[in-house]
PDB file of N, CA and C in Angstrom:
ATOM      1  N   UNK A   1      13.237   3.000   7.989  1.00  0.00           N
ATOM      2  CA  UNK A   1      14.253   3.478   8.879  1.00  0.00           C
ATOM      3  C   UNK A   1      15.507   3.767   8.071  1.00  0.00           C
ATOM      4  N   UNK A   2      15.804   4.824   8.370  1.00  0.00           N
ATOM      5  CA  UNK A   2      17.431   5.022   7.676  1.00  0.00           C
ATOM      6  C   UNK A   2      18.568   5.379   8.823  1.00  0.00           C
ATOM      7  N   UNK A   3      19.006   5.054   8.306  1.00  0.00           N
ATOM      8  CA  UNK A   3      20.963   5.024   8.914  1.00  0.00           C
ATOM      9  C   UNK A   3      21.934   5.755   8.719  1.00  0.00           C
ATOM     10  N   UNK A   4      22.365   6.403   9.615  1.00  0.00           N
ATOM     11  CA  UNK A   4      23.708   7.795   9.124  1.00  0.00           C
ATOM     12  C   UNK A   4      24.802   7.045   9.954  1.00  0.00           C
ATOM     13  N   UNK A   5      26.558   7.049   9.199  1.00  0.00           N
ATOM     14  CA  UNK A   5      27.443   7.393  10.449  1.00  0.00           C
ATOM     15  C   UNK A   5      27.850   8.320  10.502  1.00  0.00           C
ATOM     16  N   UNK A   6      28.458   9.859  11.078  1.00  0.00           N
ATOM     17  CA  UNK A   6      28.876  10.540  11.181  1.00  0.00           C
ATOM     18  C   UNK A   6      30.359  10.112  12.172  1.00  0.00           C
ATOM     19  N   UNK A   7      31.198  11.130  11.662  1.00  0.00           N
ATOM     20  CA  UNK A   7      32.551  11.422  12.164  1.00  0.00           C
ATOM     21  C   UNK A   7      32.668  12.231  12.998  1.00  0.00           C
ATOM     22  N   UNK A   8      32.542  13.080  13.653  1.00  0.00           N
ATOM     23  CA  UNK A   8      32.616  14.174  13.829  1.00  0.00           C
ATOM     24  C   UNK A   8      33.929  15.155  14.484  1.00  0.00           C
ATOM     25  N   UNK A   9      34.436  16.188  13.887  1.00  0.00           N
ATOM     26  CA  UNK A   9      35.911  16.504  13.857  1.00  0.00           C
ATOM     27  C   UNK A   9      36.203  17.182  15.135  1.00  0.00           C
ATOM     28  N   UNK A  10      35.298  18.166  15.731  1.00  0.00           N
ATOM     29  CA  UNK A  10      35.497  18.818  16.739  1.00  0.00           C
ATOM     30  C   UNK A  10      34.551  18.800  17.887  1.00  0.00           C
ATOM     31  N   UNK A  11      34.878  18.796  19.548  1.00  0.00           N
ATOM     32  CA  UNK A  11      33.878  18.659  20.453  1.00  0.00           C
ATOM     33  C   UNK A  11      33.209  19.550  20.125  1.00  0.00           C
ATOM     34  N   UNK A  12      33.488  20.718  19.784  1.00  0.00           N
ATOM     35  CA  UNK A  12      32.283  22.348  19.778  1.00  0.00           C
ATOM     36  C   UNK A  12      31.126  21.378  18.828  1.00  0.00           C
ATOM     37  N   UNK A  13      31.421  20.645  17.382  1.00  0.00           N
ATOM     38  CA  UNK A  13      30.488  19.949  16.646  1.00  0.00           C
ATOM     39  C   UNK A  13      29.534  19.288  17.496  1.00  0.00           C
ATOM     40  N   UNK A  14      30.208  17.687  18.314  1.00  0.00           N
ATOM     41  CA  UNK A  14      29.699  17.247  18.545  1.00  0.00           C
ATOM     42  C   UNK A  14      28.593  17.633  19.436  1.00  0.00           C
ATOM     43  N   UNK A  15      29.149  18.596  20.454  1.00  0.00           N
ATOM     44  CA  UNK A  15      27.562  19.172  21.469  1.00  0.00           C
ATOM     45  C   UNK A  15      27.347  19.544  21.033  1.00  0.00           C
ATOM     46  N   UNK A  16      26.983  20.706  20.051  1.00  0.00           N
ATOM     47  CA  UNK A  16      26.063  21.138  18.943  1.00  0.00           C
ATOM     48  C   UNK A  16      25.353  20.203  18.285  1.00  0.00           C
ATOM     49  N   UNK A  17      25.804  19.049  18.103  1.00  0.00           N
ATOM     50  CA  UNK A  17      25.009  17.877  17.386  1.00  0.00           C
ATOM     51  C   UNK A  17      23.746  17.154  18.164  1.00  0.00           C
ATOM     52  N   UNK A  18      24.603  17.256  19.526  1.00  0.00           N
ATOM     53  CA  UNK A  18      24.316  16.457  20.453  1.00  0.00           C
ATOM     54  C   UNK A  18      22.726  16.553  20.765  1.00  0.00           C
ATOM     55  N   UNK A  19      23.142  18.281  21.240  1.00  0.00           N
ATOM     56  CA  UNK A  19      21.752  19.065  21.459  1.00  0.00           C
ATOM     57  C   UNK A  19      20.565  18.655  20.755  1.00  0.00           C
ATOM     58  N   UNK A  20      20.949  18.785  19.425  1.00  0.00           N
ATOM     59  CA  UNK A  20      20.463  18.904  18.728  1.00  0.00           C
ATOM     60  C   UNK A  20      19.217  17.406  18.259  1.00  0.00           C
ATOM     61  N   UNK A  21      19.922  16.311  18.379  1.00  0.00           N
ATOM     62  CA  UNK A  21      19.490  15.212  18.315  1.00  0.00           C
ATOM     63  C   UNK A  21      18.610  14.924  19.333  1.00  0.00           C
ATOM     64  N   UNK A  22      18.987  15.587  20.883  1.00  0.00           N
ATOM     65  CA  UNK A  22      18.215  15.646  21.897  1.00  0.00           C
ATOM     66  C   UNK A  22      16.643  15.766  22.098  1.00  0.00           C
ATOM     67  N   UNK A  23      16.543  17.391  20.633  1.00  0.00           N
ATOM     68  CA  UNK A  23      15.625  17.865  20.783  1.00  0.00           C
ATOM     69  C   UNK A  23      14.291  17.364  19.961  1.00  0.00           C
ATOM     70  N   UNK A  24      14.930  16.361  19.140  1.00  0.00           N
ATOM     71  CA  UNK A  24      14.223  15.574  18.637  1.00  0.00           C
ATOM     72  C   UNK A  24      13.172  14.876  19.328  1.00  0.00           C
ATOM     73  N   UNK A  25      13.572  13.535  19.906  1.00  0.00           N
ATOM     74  CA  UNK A  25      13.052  12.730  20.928  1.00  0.00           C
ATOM     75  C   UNK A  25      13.483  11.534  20.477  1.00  0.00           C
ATOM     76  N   UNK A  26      13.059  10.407  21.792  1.00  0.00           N
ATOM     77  CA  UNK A  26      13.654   8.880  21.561  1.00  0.00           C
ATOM     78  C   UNK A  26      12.882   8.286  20.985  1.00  0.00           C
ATOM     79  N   UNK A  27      11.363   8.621  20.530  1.00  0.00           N
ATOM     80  CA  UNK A  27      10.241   8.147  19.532  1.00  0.00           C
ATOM     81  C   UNK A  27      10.885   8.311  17.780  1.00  0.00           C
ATOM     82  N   UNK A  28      11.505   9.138  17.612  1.00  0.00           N
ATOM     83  CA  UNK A  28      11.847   9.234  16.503  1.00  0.00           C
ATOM     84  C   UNK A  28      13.784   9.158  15.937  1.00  0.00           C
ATOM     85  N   UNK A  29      14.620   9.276  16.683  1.00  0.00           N
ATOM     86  CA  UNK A  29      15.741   8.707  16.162  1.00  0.00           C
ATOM     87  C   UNK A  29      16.373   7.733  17.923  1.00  0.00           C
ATOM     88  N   UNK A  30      17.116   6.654  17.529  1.00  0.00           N
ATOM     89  CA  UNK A  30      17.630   6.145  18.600  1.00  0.00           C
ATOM     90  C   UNK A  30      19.381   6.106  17.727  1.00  0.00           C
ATOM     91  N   UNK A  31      20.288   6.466  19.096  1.00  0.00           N
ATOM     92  CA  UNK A  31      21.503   6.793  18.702  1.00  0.00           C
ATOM     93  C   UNK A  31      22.431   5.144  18.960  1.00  0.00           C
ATOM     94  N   UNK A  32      23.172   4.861  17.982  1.00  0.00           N
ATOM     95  CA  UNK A  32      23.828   3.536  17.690  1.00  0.00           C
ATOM     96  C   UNK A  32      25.531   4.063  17.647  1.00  0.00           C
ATOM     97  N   UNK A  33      25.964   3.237  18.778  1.00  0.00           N
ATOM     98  CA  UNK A  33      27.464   3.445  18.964  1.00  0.00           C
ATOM     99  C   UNK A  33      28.132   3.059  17.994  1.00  0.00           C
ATOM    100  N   UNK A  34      29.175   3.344  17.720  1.00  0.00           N
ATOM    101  CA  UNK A  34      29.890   3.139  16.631  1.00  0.00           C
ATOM    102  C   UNK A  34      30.662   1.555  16.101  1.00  0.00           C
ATOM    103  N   UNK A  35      30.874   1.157  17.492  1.00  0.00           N
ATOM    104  CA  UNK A  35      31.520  -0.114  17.737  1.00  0.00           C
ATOM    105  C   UNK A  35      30.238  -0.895  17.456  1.00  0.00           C
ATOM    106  N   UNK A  36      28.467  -1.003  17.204  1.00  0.00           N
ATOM    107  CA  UNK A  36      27.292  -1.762  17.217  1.00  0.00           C
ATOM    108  C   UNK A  36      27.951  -1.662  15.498  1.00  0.00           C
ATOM    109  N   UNK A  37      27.580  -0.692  15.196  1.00  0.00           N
ATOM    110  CA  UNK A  37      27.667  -0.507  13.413  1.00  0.00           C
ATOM    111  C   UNK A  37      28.396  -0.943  13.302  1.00  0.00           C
ATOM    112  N   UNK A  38      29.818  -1.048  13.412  1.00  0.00           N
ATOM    113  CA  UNK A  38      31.010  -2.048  12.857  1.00  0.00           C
ATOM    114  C   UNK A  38      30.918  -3.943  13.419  1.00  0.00           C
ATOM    115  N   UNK A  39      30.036  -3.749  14.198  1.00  0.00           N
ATOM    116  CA  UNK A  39      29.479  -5.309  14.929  1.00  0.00           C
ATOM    117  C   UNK A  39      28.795  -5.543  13.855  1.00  0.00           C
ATOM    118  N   UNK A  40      27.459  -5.189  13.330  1.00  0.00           N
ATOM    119  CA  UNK A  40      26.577  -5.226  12.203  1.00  0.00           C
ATOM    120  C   UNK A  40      27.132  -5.288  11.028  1.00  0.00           C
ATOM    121  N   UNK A  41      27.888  -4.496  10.352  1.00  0.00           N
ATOM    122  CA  UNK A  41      28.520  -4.298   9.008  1.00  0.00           C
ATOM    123  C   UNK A  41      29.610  -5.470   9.166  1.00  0.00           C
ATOM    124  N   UNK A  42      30.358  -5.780   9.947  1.00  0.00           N
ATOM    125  CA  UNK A  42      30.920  -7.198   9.816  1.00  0.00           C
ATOM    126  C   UNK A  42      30.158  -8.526   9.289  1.00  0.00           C
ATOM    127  N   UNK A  43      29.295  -8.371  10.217  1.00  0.00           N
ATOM    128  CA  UNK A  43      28.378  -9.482  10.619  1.00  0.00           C
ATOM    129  C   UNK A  43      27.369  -9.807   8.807  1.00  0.00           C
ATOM    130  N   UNK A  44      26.883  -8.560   8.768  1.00  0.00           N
ATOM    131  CA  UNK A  44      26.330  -8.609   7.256  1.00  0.00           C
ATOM    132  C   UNK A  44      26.937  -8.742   6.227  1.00  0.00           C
ATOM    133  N   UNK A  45      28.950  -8.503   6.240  1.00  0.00           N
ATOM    134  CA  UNK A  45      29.633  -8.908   5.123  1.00  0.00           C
ATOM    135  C   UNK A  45      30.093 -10.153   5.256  1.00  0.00           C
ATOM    136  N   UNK A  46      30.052 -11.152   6.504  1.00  0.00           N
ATOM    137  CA  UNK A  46      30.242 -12.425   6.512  1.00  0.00           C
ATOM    138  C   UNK A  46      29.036 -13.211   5.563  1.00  0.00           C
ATOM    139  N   UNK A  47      27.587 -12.523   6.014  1.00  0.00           N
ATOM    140  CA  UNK A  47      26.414 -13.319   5.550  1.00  0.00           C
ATOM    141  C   UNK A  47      26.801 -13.095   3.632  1.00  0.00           C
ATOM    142  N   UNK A  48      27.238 -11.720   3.426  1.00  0.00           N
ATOM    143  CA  UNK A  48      27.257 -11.912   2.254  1.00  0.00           C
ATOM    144  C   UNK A  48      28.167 -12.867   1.348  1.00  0.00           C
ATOM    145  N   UNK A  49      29.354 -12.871   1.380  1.00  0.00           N
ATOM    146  CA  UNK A  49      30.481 -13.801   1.492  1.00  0.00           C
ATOM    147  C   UNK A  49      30.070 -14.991   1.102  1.00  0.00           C
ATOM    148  N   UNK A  50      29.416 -15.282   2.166  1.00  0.00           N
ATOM    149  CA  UNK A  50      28.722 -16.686   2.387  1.00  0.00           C
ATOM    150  C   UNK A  50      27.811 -16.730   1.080  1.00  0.00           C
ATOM    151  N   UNK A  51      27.011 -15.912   1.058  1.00  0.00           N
ATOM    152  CA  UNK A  51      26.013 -16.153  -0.565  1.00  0.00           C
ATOM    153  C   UNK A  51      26.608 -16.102  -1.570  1.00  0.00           C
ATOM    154  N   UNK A  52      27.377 -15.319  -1.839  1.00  0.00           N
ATOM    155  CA  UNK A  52      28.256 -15.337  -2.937  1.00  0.00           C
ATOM    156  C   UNK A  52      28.895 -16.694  -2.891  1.00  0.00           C
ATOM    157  N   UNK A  53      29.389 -17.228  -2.310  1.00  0.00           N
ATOM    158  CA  UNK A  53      30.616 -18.744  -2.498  1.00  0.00           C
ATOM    159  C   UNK A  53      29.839 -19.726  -2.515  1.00  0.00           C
ATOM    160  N   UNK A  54      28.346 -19.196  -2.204  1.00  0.00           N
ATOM    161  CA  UNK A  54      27.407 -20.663  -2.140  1.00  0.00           C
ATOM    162  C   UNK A  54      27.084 -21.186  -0.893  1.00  0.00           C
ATOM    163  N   UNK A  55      27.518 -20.466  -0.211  1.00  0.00           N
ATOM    164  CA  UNK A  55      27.390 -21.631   1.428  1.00  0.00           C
ATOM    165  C   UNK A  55      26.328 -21.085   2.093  1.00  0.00           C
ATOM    166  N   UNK A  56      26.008 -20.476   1.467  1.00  0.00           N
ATOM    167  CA  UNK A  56      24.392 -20.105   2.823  1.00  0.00           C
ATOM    168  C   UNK A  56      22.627 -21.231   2.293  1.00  0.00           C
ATOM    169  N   UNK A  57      22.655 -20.847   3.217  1.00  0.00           N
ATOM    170  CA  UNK A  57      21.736 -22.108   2.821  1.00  0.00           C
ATOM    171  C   UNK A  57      20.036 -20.965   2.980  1.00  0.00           C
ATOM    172  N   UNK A  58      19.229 -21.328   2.285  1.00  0.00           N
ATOM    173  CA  UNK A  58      18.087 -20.589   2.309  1.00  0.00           C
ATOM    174  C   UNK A  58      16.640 -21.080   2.230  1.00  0.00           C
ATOM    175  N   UNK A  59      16.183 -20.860   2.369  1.00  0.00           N
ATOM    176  CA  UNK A  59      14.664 -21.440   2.448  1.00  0.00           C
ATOM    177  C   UNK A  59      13.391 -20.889   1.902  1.00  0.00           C
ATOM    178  N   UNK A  60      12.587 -21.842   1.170  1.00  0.00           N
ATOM    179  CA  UNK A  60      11.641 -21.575   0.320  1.00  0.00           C
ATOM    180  C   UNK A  60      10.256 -20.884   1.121  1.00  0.00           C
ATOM    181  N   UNK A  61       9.854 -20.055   0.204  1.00  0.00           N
ATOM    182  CA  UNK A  61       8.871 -19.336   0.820  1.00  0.00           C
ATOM    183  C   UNK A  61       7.654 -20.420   1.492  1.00  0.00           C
ATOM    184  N   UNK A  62       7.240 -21.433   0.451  1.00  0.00           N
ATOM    185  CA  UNK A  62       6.743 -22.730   1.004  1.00  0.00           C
ATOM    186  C   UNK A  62       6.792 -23.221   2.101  1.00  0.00           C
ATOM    187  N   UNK A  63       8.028 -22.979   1.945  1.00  0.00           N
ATOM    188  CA  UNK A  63       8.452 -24.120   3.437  1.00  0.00           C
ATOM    189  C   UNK A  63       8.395 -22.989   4.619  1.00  0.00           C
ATOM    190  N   UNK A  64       8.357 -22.294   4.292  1.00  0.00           N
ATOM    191  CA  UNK A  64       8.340 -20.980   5.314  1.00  0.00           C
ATOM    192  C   UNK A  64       6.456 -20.978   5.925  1.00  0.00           C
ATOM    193  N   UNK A  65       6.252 -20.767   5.179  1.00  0.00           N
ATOM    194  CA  UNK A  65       4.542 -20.733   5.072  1.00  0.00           C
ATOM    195  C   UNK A  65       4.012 -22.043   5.968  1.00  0.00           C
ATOM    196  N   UNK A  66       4.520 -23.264   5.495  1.00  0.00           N
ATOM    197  CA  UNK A  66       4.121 -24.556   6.267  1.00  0.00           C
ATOM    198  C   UNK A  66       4.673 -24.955   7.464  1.00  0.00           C
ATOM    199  N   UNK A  67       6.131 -24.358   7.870  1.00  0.00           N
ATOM    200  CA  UNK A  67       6.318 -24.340   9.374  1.00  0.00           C
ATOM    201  C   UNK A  67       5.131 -23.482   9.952  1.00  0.00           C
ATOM    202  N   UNK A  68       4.966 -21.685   9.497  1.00  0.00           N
ATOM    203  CA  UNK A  68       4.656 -21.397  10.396  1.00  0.00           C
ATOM    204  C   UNK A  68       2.963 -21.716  10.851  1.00  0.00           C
ATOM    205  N   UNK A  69       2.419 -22.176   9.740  1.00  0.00           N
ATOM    206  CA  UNK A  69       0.836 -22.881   9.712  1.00  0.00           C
ATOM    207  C   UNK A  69       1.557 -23.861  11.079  1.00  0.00           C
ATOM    208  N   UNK A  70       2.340 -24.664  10.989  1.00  0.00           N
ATOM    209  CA  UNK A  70       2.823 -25.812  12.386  1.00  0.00           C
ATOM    210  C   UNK A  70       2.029 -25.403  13.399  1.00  0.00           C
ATOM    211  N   UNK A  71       3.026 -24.099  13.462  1.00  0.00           N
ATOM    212  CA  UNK A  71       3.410 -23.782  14.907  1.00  0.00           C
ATOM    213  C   UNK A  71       2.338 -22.811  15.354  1.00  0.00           C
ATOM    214  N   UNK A  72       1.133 -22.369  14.614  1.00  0.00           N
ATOM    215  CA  UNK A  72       0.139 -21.454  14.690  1.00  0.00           C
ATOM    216  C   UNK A  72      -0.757 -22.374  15.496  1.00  0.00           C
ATOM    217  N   UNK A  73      -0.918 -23.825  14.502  1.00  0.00           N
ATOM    218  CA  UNK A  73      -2.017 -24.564  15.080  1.00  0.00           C
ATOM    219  C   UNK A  73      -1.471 -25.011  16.234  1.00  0.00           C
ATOM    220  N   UNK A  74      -0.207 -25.422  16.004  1.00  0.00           N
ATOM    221  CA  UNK A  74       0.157 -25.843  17.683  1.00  0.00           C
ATOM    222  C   UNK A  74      -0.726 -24.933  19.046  1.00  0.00           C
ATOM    223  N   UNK A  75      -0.573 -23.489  18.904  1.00  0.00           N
ATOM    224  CA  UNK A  75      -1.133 -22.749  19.877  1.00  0.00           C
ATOM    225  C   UNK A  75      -2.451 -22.733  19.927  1.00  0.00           C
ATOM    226  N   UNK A  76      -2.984 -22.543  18.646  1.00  0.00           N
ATOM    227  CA  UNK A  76      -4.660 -22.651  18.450  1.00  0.00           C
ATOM    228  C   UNK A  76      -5.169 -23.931  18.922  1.00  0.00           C
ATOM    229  N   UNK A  77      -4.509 -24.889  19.090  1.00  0.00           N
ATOM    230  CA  UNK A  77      -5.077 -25.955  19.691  1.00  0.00           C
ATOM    231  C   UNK A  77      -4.858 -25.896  21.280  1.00  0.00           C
ATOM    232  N   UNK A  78      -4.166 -25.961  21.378  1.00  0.00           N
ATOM    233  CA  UNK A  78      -3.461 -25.011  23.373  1.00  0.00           C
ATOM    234  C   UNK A  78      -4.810 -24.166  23.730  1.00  0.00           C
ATOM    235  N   UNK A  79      -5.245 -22.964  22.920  1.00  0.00           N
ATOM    236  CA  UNK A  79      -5.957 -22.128  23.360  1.00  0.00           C
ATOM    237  C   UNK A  79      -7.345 -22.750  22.984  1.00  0.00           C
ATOM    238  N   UNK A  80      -7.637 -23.326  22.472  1.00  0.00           N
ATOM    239  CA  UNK A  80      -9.384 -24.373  22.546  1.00  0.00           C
ATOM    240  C   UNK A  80      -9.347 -25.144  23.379  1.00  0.00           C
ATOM    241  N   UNK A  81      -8.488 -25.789  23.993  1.00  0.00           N
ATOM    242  CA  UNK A  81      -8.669 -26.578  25.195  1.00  0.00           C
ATOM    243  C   UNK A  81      -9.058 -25.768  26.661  1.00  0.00           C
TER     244      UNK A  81
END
């Protein structure tokens, strides 16, 4: 998936754009308000911040692997009964 922001300078642009994106379809691009992207790009320069100074805390692929074996059998045992 890739990501554009555009500006756009004049209304004549934007409905020309508009159309245009229209004719695409909602299977292949979905349109992201501007205020989501600046929600996101905040949000991802806090997480970074955080790695850089040390404070994020992270988890081993291991340990990743052996929760989710947990919580697999948890259900696989649910569904044999």
């Amino acid at each position: 998936m890739e990501n554009i922001l555009l500006r756009v300078k004049s209304r004549k642009a934007y409905k020309e754009l508009m159309n245009l994106l229209q004719e695409i379809g909602e299977n292949e691009i979905e349109l992201v308000s501007g205020t989501e992207f600046e929600k996101q790009k905040c949000e991802l320069e806090k997480e970074l911040e955080n790695m850089n100074e040390g404070k994020a805390e992270f988890t081993d692929l291991d340990e990743v692997d052996l929760e989710l074996e947990r919580i697999i059998s948890q259900y696989e045992d649910k569904a044999i009964r």
